[in-house]
N, C-alpha and C. Protein backbone atom coordinates (compact mmCIF):
# COMPACT_ATOMS: atom_id res chain seq x y z
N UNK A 1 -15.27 -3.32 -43.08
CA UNK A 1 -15.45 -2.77 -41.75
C UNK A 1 -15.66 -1.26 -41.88
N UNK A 2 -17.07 -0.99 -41.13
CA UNK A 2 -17.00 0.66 -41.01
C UNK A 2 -15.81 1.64 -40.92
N UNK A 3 -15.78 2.99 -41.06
CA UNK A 3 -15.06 3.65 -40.23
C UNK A 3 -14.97 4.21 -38.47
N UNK A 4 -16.43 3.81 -38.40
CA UNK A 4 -17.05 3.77 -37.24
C UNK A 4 -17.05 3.04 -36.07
N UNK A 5 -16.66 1.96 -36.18
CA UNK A 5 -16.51 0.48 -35.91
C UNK A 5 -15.63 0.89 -34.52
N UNK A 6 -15.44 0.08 -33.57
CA UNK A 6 -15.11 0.18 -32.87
C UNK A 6 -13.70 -1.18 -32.81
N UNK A 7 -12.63 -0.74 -32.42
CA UNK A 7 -11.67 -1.77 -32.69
C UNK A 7 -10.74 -2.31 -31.04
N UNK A 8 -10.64 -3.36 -30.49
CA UNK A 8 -10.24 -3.48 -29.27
C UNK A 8 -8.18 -3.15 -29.91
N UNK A 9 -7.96 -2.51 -29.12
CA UNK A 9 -6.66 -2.30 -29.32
C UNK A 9 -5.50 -1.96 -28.00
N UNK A 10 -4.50 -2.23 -27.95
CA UNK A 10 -3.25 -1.99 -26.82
C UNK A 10 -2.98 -0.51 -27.34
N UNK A 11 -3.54 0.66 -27.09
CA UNK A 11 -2.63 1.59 -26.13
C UNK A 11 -2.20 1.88 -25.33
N UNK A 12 -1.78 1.21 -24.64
CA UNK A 12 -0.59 1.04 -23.14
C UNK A 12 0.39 0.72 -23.69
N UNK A 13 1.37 1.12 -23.46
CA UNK A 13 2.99 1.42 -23.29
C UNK A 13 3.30 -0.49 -23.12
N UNK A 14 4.58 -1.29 -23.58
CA UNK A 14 4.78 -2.48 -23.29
C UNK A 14 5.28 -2.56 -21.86
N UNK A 15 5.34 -1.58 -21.26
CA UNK A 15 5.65 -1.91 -19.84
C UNK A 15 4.34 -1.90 -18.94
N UNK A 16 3.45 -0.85 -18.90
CA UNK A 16 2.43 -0.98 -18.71
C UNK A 16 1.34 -1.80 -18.88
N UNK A 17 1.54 -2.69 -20.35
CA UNK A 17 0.54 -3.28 -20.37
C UNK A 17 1.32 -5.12 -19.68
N UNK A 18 2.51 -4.99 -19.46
CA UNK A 18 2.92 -6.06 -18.69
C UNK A 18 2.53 -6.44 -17.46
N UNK A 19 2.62 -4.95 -16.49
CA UNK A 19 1.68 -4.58 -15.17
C UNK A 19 0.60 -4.86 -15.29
N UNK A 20 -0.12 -4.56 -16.05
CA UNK A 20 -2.10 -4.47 -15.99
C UNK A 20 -2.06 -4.99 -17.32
N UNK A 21 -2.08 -6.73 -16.99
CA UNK A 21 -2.65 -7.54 -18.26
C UNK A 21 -4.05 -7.43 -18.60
N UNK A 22 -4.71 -7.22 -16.83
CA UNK A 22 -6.33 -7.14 -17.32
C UNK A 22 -7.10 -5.93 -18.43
N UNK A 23 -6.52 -5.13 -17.96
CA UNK A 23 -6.55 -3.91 -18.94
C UNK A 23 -6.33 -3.24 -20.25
N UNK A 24 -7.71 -3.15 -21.21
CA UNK A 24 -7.09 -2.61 -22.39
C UNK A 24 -8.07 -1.46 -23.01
N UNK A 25 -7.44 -0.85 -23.55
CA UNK A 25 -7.94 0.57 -23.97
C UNK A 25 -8.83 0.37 -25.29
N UNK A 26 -9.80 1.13 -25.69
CA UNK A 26 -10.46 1.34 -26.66
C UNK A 26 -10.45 2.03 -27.61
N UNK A 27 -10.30 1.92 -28.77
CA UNK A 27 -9.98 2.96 -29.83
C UNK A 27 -11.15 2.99 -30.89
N UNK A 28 -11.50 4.68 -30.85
CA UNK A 28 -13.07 4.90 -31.62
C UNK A 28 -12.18 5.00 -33.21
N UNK A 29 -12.47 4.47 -34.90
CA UNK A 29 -11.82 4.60 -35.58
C UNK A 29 -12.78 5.50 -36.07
N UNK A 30 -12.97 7.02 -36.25
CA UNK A 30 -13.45 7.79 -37.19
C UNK A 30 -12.98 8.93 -37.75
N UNK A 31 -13.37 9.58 -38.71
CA UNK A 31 -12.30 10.77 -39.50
C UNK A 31 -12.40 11.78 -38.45
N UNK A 32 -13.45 12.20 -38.04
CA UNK A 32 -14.20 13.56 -36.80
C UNK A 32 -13.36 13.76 -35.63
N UNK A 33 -12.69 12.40 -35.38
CA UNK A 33 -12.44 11.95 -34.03
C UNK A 33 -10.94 12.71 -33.50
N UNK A 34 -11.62 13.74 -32.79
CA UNK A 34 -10.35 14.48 -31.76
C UNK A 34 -9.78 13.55 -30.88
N UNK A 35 -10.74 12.86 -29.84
CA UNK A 35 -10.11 12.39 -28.89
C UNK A 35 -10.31 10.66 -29.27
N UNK A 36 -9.14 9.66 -29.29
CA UNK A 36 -8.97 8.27 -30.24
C UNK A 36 -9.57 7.46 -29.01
N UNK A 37 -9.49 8.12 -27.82
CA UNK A 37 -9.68 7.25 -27.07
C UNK A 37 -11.02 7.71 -25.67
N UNK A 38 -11.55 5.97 -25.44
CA UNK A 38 -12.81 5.82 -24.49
C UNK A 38 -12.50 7.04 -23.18
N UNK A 39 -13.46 7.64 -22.62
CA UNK A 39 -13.38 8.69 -21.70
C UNK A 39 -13.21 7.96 -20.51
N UNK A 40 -12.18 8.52 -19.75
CA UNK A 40 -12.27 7.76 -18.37
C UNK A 40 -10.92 6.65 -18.16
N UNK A 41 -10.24 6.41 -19.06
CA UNK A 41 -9.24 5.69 -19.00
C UNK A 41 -9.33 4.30 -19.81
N UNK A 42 -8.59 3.48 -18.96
CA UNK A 42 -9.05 2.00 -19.66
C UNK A 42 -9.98 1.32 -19.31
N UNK A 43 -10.55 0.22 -19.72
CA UNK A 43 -11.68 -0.46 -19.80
C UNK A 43 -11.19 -1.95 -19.42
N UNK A 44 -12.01 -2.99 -18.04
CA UNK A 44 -11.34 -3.97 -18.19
C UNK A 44 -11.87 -4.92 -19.11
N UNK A 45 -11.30 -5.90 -19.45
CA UNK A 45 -11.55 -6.78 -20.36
C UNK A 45 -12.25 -7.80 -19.82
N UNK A 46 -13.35 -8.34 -21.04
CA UNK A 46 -14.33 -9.34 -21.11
C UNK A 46 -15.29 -8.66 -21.16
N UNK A 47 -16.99 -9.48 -20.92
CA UNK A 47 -17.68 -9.06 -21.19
C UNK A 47 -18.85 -8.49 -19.79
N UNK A 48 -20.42 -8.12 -20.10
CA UNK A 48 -21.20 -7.92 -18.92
C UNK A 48 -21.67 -9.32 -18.22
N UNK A 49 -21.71 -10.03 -18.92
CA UNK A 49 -21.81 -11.85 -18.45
C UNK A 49 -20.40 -12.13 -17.35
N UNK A 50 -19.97 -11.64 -17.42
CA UNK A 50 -18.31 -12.22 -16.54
C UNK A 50 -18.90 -12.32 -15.09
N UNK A 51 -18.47 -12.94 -14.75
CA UNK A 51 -19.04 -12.89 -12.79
C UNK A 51 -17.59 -11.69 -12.56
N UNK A 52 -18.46 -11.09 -11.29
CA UNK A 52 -17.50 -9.95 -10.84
C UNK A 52 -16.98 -10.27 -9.39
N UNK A 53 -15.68 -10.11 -9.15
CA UNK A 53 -14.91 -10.86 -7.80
C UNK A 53 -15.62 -9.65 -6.65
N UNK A 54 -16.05 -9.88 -6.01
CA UNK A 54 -16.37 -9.55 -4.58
C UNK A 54 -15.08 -9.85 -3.13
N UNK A 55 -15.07 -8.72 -2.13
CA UNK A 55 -14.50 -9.00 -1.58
C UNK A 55 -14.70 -9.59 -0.23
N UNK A 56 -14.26 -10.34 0.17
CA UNK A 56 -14.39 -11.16 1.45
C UNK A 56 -15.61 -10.09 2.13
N UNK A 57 -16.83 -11.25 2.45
CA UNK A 57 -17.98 -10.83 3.57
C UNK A 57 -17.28 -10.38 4.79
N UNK A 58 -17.42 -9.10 5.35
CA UNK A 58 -16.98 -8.91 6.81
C UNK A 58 -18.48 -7.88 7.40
N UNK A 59 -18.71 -8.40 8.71
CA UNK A 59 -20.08 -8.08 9.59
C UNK A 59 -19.73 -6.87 9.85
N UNK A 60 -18.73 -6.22 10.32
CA UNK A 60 -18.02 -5.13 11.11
C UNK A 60 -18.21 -3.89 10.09
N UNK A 61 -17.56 -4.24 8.47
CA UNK A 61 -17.94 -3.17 7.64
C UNK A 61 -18.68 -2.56 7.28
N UNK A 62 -19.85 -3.02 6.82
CA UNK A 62 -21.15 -2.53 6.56
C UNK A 62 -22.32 -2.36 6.99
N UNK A 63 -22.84 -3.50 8.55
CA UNK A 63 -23.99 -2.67 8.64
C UNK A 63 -23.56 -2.41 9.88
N UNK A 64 -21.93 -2.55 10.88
CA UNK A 64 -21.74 -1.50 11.92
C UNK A 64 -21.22 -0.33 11.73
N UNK A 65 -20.84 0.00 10.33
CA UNK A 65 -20.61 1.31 9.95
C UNK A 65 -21.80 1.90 9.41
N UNK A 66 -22.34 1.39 8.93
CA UNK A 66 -23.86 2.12 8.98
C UNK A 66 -24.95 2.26 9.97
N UNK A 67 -24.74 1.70 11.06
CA UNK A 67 -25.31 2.01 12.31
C UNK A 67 -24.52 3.37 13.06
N UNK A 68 -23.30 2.91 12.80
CA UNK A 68 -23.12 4.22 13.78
C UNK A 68 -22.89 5.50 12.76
N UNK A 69 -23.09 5.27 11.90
CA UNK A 69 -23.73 6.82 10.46
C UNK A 69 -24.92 7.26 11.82
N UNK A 70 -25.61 6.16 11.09
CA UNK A 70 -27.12 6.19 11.81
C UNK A 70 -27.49 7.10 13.43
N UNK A 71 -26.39 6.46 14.36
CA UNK A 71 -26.43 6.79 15.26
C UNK A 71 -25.83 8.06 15.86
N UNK A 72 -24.85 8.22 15.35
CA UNK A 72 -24.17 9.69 15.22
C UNK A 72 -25.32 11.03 14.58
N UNK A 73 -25.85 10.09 13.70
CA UNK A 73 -26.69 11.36 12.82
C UNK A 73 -27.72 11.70 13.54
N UNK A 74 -28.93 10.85 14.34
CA UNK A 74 -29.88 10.80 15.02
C UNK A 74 -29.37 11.37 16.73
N UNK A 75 -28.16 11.07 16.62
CA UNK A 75 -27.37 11.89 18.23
C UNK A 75 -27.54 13.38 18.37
N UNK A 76 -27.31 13.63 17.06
CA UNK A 76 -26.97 15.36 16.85
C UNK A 76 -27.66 16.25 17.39
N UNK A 77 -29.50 15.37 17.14
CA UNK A 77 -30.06 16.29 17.66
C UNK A 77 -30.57 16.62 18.85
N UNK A 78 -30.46 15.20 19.61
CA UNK A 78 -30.85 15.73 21.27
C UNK A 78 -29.40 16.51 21.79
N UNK A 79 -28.06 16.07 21.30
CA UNK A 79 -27.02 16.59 21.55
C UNK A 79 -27.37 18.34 21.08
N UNK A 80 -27.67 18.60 20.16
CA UNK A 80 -27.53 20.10 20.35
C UNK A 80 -29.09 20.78 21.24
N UNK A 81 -29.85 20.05 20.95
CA UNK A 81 -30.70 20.67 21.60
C UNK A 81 -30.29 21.17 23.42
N UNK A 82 -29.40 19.54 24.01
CA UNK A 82 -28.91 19.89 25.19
C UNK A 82 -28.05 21.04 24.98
N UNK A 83 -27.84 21.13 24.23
CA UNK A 83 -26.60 22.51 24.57
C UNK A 83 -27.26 23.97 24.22
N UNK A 84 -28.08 23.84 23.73
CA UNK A 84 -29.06 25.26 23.91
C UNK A 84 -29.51 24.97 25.38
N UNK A 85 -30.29 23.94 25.90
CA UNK A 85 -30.90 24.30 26.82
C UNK A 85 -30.41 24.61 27.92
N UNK A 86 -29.00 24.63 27.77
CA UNK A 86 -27.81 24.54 29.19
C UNK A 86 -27.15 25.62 28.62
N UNK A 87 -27.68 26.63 27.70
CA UNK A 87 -26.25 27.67 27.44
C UNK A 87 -26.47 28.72 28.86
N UNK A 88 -25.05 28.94 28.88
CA UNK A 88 -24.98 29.99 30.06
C UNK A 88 -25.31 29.34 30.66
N UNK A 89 -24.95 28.24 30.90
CA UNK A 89 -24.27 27.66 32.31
C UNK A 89 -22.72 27.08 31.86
N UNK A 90 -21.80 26.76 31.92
CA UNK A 90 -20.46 26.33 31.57
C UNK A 90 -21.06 24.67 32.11
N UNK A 91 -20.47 23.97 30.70
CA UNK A 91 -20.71 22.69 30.41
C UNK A 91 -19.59 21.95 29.76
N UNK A 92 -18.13 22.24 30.12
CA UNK A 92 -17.18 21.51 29.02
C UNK A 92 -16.97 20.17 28.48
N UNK A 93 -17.63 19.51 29.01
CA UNK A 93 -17.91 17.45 28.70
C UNK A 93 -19.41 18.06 27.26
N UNK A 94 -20.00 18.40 27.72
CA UNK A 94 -20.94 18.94 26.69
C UNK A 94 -20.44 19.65 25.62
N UNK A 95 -19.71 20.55 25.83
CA UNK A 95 -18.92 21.12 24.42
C UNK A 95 -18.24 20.36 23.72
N UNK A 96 -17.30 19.85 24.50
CA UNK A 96 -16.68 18.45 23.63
C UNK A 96 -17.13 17.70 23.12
N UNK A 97 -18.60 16.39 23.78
CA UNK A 97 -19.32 15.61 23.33
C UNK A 97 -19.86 16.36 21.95
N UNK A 98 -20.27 17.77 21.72
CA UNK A 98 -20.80 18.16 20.69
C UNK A 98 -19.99 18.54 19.38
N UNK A 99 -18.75 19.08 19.75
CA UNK A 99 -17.66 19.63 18.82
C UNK A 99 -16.82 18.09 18.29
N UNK A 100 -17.12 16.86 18.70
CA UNK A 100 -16.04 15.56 18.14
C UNK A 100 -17.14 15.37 17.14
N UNK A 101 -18.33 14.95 17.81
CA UNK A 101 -19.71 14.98 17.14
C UNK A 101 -20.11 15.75 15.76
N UNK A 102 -20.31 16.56 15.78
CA UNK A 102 -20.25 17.83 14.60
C UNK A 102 -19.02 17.16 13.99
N UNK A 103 -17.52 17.32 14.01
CA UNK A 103 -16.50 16.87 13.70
C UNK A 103 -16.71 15.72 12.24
N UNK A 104 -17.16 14.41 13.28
CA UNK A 104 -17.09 13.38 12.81
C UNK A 104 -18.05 12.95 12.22
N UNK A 105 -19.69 14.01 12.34
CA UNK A 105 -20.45 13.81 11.31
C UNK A 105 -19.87 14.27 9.75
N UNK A 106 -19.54 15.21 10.15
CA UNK A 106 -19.12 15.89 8.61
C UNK A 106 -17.71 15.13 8.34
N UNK A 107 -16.97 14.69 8.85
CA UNK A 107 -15.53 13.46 8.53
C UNK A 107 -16.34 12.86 7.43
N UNK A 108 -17.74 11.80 8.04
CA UNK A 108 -18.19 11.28 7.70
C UNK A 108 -18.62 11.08 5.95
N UNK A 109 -19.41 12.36 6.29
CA UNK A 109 -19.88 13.26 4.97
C UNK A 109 -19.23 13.40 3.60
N UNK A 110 -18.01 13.55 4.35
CA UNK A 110 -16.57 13.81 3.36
C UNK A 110 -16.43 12.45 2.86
N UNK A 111 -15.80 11.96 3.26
CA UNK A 111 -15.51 10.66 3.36
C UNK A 111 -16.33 9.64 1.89
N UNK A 112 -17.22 9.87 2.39
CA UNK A 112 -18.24 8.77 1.40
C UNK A 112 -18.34 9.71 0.34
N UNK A 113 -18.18 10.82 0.16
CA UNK A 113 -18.08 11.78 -1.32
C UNK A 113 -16.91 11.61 -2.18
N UNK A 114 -15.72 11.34 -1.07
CA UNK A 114 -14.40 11.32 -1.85
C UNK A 114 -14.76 9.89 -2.39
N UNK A 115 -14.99 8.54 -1.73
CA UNK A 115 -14.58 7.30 -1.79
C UNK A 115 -16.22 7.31 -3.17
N UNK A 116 -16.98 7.81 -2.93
CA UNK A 116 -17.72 7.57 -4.48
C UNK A 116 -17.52 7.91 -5.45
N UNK A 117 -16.79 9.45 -5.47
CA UNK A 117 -16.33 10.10 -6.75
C UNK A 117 -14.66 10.35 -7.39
N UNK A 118 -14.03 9.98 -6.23
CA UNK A 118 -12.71 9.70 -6.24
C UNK A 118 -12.00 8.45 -5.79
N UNK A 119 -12.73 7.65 -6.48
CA UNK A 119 -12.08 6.21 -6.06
C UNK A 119 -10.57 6.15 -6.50
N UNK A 120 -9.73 5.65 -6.13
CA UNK A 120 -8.09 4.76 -6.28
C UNK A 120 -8.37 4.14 -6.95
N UNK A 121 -9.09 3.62 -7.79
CA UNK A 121 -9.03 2.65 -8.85
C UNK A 121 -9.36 3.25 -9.83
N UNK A 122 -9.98 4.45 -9.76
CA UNK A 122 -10.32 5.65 -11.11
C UNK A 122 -9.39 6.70 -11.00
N UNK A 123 -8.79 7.19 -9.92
CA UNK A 123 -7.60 8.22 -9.48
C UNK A 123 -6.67 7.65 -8.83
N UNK A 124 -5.92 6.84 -8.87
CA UNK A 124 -4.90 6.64 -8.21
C UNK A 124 -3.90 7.46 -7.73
N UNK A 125 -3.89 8.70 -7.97
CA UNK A 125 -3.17 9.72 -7.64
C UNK A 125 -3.99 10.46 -6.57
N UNK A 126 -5.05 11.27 -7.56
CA UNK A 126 -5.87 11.94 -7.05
C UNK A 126 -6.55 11.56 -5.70
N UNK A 127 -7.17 10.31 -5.70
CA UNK A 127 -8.03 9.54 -4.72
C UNK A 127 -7.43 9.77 -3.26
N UNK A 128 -6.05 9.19 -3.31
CA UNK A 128 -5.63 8.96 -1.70
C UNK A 128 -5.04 9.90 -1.49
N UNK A 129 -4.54 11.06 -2.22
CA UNK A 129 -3.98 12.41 -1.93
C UNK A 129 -5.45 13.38 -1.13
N UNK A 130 -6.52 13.23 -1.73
CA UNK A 130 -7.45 13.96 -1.41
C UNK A 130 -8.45 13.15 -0.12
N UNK A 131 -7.72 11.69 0.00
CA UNK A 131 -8.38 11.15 0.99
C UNK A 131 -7.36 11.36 2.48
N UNK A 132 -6.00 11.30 2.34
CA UNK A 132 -4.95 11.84 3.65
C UNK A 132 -5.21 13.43 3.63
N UNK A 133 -5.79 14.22 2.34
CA UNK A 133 -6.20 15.81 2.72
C UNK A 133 -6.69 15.82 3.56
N UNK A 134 -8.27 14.96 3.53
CA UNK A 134 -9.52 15.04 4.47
C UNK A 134 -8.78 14.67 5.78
N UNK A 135 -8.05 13.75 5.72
CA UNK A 135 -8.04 13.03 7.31
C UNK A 135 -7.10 14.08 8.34
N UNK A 136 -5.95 14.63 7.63
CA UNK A 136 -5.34 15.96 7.85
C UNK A 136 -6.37 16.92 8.39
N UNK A 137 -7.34 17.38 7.52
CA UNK A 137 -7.71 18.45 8.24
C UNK A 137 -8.95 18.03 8.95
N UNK A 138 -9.20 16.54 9.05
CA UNK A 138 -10.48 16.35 10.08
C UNK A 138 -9.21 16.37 11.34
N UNK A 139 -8.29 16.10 11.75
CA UNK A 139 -7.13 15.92 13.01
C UNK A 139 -7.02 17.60 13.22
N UNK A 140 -6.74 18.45 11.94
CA UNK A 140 -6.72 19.83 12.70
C UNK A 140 -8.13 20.55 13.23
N UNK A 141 -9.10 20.31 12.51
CA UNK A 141 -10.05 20.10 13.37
C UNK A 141 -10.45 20.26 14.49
N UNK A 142 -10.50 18.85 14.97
CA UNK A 142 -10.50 18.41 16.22
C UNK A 142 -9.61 18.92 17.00
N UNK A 143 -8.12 19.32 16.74
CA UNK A 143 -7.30 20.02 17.64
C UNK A 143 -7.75 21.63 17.86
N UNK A 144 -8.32 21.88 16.47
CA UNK A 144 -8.93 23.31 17.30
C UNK A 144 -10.15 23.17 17.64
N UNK A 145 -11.03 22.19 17.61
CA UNK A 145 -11.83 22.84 18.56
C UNK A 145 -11.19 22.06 19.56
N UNK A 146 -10.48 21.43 20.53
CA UNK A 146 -10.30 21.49 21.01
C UNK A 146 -9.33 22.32 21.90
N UNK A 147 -9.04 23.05 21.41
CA UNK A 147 -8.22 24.19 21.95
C UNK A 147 -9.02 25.37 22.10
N UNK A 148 -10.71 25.47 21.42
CA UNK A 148 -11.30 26.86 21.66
C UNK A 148 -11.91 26.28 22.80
N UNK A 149 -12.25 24.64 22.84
CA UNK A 149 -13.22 24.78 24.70
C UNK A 149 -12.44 24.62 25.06
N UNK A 150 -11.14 24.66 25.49
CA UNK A 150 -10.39 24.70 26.73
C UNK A 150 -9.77 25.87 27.08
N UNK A 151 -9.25 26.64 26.06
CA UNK A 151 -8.80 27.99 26.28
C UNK A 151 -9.31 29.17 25.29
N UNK A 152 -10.95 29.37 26.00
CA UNK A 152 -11.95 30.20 25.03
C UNK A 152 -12.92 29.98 25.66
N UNK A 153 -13.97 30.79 25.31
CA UNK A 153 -15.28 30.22 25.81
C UNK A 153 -15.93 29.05 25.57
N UNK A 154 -15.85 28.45 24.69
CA UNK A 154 -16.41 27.27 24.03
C UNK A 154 -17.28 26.97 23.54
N UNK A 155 -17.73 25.94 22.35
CA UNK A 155 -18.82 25.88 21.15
C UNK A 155 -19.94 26.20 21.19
N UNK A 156 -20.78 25.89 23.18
CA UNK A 156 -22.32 26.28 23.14
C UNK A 156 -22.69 27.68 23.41
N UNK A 157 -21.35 28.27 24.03
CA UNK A 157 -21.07 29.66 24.50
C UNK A 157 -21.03 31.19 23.11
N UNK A 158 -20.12 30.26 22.59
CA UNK A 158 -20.17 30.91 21.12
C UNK A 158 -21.23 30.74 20.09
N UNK A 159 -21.88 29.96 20.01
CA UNK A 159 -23.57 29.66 19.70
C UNK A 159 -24.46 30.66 20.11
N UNK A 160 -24.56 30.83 21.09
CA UNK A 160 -25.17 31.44 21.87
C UNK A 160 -25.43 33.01 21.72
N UNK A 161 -23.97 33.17 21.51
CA UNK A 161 -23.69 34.71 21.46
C UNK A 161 -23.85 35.08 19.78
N UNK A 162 -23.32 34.16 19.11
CA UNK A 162 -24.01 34.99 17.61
C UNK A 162 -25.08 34.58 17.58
N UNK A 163 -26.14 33.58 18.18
CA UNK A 163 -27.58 33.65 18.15
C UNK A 163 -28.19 35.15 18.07
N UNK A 164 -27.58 35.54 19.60
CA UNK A 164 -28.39 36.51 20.36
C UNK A 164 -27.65 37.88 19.27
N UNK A 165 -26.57 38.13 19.16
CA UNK A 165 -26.05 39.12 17.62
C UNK A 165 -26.83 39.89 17.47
């Protein structure tokens, strides 16, 4: 056998690998070799032939959450356009409709960045700490702007005025 060779081996701890039977680590055998082990953690076991478990079909998840992506995103823009064309007049159902809007596009935004690049099954730490971050500060958010259109001039007002700047 090479030195090169690649060898399936248990580096997990016997308690760990009691928890996560599916799971086993990879060990590169070469003289060069700083780091012994595959990048990224463990690797599950079997092969690319394995059928992969899918989770229960639901209608609601995927293409009504991608409609209202859709619809929120395509909203934005008659929504702001109304609020230029009404600035300087006081419109507070309009400031709001636009400031949850704005809000929850970019929630959005966030959202599908964390859950692609910080999954819980690759960060289990990291993942849902940085996913209750987002949801934290999409709630403070929303509480301030809702506190600048009610006691302030408000979002199309303030638009307006660093436009004109």
């Amino acid at each position: 056998m090479s030195s090169s060779s690649l060898i399936l081996r248990s580096a997990l701890p016997r308690a760990l690998a009691r928890r996560t039977p599916n799971l086993v680590a990879l060990k590169v055998r070469h003289e060069s070799s700083a780091y012994p082990y595959v990048p990224g953690g463990p690797v599950y076991k079997g092969t690319v032939n394995d059928p992969t478990s899918f989770p229960p079909p639901s209608r609601t998840h995927g293409s009504y959450h991608w409609a209202f992506e859709r619809l929120l995103s395509a909203g934005l823009v008659p929504l702001t356009a109304a609020a230029f064309v009404t600035s300087g007049t006081n419109y507070p159902i309009l400031d709001g409709i636009l400031g949850i809007s704005l809000v929850m596009h970019s929630h959005i935004g966030f959202d599908s960045m964390v859950v692609d690049y910080l999954h819980k099954r690759k960060f289990p730490i990291l993942g849902p700490v940085v996913t209750w971050t987002l949801r934290t500060a999409t709630v403070g958010v929303l509480v301030g702007v809702y506190q600048f259109n009610t006691n302030d001039i408000g979002l199309t007002e303030l638009i307006t005025k660093v436009w004109a700047a």
